[in-house]
N, C-alpha and C. Protein backbone atom coordinates (compact mmCIF):
# COMPACT_ATOMS: atom_id res chain seq x y z
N UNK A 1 22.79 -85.94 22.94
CA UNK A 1 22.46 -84.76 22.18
C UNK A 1 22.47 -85.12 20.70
N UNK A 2 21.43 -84.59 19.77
CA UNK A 2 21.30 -84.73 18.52
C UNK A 2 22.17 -83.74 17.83
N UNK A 3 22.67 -84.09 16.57
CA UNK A 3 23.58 -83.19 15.82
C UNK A 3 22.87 -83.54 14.26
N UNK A 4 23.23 -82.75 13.79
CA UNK A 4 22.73 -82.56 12.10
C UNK A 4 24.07 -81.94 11.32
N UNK A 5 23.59 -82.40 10.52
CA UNK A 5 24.28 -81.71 9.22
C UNK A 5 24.10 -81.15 8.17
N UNK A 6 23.92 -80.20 7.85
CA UNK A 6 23.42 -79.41 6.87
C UNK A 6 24.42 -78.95 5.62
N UNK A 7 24.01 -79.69 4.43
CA UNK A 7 24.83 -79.61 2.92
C UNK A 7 24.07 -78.33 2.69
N UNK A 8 25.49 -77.82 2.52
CA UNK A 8 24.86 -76.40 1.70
C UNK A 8 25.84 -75.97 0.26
N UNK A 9 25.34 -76.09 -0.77
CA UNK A 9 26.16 -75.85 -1.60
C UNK A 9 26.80 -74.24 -1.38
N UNK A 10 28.04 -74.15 -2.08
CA UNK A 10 28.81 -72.80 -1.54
C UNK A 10 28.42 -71.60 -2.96
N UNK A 11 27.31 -71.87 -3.74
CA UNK A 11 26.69 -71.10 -4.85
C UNK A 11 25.36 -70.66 -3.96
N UNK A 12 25.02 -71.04 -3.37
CA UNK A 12 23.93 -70.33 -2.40
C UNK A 12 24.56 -69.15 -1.44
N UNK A 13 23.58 -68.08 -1.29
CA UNK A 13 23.74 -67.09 -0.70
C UNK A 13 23.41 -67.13 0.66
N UNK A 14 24.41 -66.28 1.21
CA UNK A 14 24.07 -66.58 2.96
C UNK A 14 24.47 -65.14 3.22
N UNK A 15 23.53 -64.78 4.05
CA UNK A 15 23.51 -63.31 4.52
C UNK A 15 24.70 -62.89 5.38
N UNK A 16 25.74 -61.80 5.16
CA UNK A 16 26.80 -61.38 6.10
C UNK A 16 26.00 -61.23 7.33
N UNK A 17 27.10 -61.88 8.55
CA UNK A 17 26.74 -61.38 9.48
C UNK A 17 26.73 -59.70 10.00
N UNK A 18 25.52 -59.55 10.83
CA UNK A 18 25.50 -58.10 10.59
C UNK A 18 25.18 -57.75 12.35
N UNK A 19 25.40 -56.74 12.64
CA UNK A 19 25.36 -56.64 14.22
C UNK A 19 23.72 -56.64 14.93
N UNK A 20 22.24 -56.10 13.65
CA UNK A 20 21.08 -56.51 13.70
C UNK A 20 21.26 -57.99 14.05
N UNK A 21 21.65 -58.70 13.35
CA UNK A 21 21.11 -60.13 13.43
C UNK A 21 22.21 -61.26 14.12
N UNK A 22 22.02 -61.63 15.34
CA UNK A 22 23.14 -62.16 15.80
C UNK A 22 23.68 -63.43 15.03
N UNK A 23 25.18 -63.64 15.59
CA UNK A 23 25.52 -64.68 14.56
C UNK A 23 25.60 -66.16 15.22
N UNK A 24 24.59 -65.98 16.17
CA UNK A 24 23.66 -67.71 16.87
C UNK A 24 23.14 -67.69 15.53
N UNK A 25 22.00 -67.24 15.10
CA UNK A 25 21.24 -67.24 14.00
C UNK A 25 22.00 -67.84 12.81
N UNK A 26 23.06 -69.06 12.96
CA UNK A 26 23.48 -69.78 11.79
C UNK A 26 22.71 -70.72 10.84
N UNK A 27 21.95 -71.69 12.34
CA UNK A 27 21.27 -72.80 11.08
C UNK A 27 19.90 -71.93 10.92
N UNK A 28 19.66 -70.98 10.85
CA UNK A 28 18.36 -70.55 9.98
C UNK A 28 18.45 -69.99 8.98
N UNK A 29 19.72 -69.24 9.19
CA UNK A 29 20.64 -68.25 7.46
C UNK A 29 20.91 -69.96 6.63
N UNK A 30 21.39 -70.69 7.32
CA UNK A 30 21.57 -72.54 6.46
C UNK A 30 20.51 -72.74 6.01
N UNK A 31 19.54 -72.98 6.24
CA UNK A 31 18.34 -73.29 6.21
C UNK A 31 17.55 -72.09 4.82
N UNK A 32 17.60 -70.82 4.87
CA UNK A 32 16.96 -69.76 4.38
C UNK A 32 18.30 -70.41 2.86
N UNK A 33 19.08 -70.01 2.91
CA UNK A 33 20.12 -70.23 2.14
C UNK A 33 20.02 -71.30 1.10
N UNK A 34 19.61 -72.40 1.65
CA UNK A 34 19.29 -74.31 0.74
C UNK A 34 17.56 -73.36 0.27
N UNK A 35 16.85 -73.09 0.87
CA UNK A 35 15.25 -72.48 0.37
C UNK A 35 15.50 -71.50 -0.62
N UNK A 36 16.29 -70.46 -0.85
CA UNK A 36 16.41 -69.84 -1.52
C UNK A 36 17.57 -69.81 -2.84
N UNK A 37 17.86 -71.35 -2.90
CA UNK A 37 18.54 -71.25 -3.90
C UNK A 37 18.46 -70.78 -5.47
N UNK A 38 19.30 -69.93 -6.07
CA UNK A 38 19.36 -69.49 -7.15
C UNK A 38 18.88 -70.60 -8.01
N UNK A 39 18.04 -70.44 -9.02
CA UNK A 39 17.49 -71.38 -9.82
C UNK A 39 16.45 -72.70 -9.69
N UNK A 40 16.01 -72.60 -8.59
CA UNK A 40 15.07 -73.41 -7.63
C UNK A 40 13.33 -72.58 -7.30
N UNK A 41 12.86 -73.17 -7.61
CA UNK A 41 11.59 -72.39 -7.29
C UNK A 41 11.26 -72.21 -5.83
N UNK A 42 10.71 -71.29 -5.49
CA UNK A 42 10.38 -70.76 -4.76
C UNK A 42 9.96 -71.73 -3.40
N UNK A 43 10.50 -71.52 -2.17
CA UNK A 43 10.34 -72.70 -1.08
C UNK A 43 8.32 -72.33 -0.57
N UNK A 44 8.06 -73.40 -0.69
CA UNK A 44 6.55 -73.43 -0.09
C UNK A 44 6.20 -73.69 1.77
N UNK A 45 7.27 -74.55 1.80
CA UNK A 45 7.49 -74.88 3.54
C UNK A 45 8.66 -75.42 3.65
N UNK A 46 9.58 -75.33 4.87
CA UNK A 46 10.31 -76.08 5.56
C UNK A 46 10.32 -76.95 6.75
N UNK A 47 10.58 -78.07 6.02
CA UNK A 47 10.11 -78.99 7.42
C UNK A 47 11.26 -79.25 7.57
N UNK A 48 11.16 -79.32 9.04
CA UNK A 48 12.64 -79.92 9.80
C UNK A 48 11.96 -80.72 11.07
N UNK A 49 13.05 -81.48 11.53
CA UNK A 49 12.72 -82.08 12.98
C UNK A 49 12.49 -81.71 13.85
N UNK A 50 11.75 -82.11 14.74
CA UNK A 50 11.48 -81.63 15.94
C UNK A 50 12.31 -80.75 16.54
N UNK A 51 13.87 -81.72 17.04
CA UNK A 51 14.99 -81.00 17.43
C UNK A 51 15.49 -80.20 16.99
N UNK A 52 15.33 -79.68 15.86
CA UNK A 52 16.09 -78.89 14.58
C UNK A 52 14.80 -77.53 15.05
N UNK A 53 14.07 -77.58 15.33
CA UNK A 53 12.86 -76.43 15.42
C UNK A 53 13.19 -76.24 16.71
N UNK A 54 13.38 -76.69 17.92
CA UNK A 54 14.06 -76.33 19.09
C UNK A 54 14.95 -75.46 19.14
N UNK A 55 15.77 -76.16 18.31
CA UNK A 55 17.24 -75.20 18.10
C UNK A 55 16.86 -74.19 17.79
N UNK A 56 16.17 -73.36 16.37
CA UNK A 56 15.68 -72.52 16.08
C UNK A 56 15.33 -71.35 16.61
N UNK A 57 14.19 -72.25 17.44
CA UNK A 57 13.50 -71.46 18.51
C UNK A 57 14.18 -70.64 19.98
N UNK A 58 15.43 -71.49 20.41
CA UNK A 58 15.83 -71.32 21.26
C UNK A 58 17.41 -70.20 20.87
N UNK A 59 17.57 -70.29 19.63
CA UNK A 59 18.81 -69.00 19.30
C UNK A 59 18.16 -67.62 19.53
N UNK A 60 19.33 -67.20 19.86
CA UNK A 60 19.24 -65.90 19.97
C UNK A 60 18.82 -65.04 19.29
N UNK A 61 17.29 -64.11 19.08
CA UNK A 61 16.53 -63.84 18.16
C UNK A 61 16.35 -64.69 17.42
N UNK A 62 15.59 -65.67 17.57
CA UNK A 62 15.52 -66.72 17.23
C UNK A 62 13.97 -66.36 16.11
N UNK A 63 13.38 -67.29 15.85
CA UNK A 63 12.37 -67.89 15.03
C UNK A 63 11.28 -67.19 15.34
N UNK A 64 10.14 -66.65 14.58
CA UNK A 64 8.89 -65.98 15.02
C UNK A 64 8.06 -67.92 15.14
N UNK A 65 7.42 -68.24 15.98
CA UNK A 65 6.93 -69.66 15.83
C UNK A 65 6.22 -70.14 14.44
N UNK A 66 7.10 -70.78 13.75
CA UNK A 66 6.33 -71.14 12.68
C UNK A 66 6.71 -70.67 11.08
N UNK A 67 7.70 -69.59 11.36
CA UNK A 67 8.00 -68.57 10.08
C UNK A 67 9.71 -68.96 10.65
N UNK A 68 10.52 -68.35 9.56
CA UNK A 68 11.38 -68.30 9.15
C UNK A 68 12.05 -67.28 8.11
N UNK A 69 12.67 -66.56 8.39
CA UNK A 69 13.01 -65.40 7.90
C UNK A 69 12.49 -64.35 7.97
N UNK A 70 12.75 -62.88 6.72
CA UNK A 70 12.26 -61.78 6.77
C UNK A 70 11.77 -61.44 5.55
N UNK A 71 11.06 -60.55 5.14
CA UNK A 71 10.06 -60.32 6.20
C UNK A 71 8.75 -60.83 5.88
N UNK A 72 8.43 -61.76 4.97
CA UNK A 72 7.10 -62.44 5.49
C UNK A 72 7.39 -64.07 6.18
N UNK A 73 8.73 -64.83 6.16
CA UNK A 73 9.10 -66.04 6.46
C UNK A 73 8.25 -66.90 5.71
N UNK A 74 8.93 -67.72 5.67
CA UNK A 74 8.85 -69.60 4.90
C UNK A 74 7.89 -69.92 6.22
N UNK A 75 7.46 -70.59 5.93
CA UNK A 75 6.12 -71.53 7.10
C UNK A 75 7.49 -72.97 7.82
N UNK A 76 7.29 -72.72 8.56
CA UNK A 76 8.16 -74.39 9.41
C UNK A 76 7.40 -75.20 9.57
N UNK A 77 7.56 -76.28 9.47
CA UNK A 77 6.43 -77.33 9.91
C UNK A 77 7.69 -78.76 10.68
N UNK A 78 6.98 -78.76 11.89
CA UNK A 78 7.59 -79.74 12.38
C UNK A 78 7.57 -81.31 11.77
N UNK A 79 8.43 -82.01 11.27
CA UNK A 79 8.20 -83.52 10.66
C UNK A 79 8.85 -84.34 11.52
N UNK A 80 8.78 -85.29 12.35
CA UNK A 80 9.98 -86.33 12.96
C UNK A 80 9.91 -87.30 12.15
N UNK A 81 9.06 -87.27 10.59
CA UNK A 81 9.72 -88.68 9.76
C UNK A 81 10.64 -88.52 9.42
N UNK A 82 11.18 -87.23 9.48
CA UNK A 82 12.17 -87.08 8.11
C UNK A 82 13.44 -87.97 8.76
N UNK A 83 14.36 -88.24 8.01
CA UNK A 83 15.65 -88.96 8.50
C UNK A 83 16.85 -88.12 9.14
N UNK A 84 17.48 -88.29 10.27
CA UNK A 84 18.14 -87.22 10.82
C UNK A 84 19.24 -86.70 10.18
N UNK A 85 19.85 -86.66 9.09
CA UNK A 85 20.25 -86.24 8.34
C UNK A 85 20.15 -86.21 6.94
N UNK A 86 19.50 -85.31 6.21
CA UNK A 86 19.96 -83.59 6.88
C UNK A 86 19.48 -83.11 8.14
N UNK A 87 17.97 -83.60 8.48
CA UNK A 87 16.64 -83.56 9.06
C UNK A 87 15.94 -82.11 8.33
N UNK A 88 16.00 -81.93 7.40
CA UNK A 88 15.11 -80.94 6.71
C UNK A 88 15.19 -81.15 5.26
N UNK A 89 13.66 -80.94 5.08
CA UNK A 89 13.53 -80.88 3.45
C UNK A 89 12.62 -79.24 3.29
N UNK A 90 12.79 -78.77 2.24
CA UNK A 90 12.52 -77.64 1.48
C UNK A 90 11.17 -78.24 0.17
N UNK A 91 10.12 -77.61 0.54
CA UNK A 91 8.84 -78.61 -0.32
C UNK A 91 9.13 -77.09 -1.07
N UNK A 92 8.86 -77.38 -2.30
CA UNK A 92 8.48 -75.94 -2.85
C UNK A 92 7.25 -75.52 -4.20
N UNK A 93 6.90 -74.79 -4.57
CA UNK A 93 6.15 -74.10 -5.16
C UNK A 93 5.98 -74.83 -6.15
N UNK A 94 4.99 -75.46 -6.86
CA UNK A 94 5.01 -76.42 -8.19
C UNK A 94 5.10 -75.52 -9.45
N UNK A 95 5.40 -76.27 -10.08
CA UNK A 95 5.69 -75.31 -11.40
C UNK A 95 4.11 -75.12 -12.29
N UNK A 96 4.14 -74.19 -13.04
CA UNK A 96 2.89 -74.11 -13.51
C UNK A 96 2.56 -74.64 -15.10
């Protein structure tokens, strides 16, 4: 079985768990959380690994295929180059 690890600085926001949203739904609040960091531009896609999009998919209220979050979601894009840890990068919005 594959395992990951996900750095999340503790200045990023992570949504209380709330009885709407079950609390399987961890590594995508991780995930939404590193994308939406305060002072970071805006996330354009998240790519994660294969296995890492499994997981996703397979939590409880899990993933609309392809999106991520609410309510329009980040785009997912499956990558298996990336290196298995973290196994996700956050591409984001270029500056203008």
């Amino acid at each position: 079985m594959a395992t990951a690890t996900l750095a999340v600085r503790s200045t990023a926001p992570v949504a209380p768990l709330s009885p709407i949203r079950p609390a399987g739904d961890l590594l995508g609040r991780h995930l939404l959380a590193v994308a939406w960091e305060p002072g970071a531009a805006p996330p354009r896609e998240i790519r994660v690994r294969p296995e890492l999009l499994e997981r996703l998919a397979a939590q409880p209220g899990g993933t609309i295929p392809g999106l991520l979050g609410d309510p329009a979601g980040v785009p997912l894009v499956a990558d298996p180059a990336l290196p298995r840890s973290p196994g996700f990068e956050v591409r984001r919005v270029p500056p203008r």
